[in-house]
N, C-alpha and C. Protein backbone atom coordinates (compact mmCIF):
# COMPACT_ATOMS: atom_id res chain seq x y z
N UNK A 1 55.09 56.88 17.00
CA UNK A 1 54.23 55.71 16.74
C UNK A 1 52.78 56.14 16.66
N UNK A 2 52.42 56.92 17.39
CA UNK A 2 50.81 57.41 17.60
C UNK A 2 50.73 58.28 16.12
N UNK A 3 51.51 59.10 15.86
CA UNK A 3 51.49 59.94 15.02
C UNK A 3 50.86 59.37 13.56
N UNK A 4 51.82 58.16 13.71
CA UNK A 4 51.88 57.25 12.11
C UNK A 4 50.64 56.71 12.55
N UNK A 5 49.72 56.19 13.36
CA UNK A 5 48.92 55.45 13.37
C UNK A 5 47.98 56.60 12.88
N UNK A 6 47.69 57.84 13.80
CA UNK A 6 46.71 58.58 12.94
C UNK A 6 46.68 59.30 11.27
N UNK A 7 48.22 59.06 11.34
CA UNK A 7 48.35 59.36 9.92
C UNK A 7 47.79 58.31 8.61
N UNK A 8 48.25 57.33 9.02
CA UNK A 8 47.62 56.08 8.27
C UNK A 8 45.67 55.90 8.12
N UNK A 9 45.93 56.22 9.78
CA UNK A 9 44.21 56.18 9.69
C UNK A 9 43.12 57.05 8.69
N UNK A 10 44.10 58.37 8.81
CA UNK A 10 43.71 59.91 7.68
C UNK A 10 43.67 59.14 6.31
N UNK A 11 44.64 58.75 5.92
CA UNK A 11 44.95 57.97 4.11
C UNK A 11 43.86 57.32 4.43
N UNK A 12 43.50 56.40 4.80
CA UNK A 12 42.91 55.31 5.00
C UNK A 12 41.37 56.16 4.76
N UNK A 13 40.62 57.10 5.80
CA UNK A 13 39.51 57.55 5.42
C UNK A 13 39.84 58.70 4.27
N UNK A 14 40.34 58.98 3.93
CA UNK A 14 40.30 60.13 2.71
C UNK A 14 40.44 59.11 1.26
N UNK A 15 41.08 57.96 1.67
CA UNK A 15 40.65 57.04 0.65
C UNK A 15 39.18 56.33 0.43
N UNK A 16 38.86 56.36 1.36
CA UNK A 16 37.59 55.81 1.18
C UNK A 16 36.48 56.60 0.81
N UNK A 17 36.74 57.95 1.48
CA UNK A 17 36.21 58.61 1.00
C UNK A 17 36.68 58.93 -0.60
N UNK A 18 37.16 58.96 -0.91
CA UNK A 18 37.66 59.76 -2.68
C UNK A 18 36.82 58.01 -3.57
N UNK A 19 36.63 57.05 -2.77
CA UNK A 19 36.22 55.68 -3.64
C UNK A 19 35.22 55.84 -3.45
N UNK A 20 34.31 56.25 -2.30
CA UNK A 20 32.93 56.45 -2.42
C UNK A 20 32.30 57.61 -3.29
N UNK A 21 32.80 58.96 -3.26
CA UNK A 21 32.94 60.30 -4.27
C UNK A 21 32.89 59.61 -5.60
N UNK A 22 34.01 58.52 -6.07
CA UNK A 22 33.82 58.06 -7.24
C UNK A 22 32.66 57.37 -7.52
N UNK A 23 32.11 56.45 -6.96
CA UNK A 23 31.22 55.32 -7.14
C UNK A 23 29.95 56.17 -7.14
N UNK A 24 29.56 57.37 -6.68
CA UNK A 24 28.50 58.32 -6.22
C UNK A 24 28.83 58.69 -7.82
N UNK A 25 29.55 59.61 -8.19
CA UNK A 25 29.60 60.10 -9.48
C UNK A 25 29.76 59.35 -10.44
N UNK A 26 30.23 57.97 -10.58
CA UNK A 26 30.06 56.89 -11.75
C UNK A 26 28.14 56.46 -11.68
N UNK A 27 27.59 56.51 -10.69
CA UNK A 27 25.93 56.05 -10.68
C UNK A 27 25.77 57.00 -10.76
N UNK A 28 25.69 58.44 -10.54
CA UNK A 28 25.03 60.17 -11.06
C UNK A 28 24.96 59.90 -12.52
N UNK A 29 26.60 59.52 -13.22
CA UNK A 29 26.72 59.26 -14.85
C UNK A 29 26.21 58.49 -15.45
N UNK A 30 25.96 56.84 -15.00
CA UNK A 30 24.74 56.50 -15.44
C UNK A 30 23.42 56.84 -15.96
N UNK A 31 23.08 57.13 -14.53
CA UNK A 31 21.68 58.30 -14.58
C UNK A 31 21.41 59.07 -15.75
N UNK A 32 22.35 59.89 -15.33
CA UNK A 32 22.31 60.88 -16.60
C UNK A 32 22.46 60.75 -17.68
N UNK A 33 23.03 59.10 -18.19
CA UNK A 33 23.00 58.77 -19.71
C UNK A 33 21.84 58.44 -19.71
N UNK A 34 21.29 57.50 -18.98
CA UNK A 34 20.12 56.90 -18.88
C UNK A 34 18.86 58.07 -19.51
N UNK A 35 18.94 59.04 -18.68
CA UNK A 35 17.97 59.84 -18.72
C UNK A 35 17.77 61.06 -19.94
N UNK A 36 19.10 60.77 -20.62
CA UNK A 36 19.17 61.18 -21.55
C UNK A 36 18.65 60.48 -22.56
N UNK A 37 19.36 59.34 -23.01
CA UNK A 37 18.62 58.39 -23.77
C UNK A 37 17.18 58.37 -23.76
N UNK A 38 16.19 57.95 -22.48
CA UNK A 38 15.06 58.06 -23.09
C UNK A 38 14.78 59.45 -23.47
N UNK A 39 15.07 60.69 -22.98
CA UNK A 39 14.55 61.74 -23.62
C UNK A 39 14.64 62.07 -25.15
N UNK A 40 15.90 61.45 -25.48
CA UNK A 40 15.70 61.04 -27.19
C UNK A 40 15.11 60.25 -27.88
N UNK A 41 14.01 59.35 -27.23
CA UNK A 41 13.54 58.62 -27.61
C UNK A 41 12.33 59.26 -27.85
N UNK A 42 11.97 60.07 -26.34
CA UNK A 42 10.80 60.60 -26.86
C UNK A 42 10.50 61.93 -27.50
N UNK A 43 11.43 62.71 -28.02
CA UNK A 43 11.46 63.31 -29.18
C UNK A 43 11.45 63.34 -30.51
């Protein structure tokens, strides 16, 4: 019983973590279109 509880708990933060990793690298990709774009603008 203890086992499964820390096991669940592990999924549970390695998921959250891998959704935050995403959401961090979907706003980095933004950025970086972003910042791309104007640099073509001002060329």
């Amino acid at each position: 019983m203890f086992e499964q509880v820390v096991g669940d708990g592990a999924n549970l933060f390695i998921t959250i973590v891998a959704v935050i990793i995403g959401f961090v690298n979907a706003l980095a990709f933004i950025d970086y279109r972003k910042v791309k774009k104007e640099q073509n603008t001002e060329h």
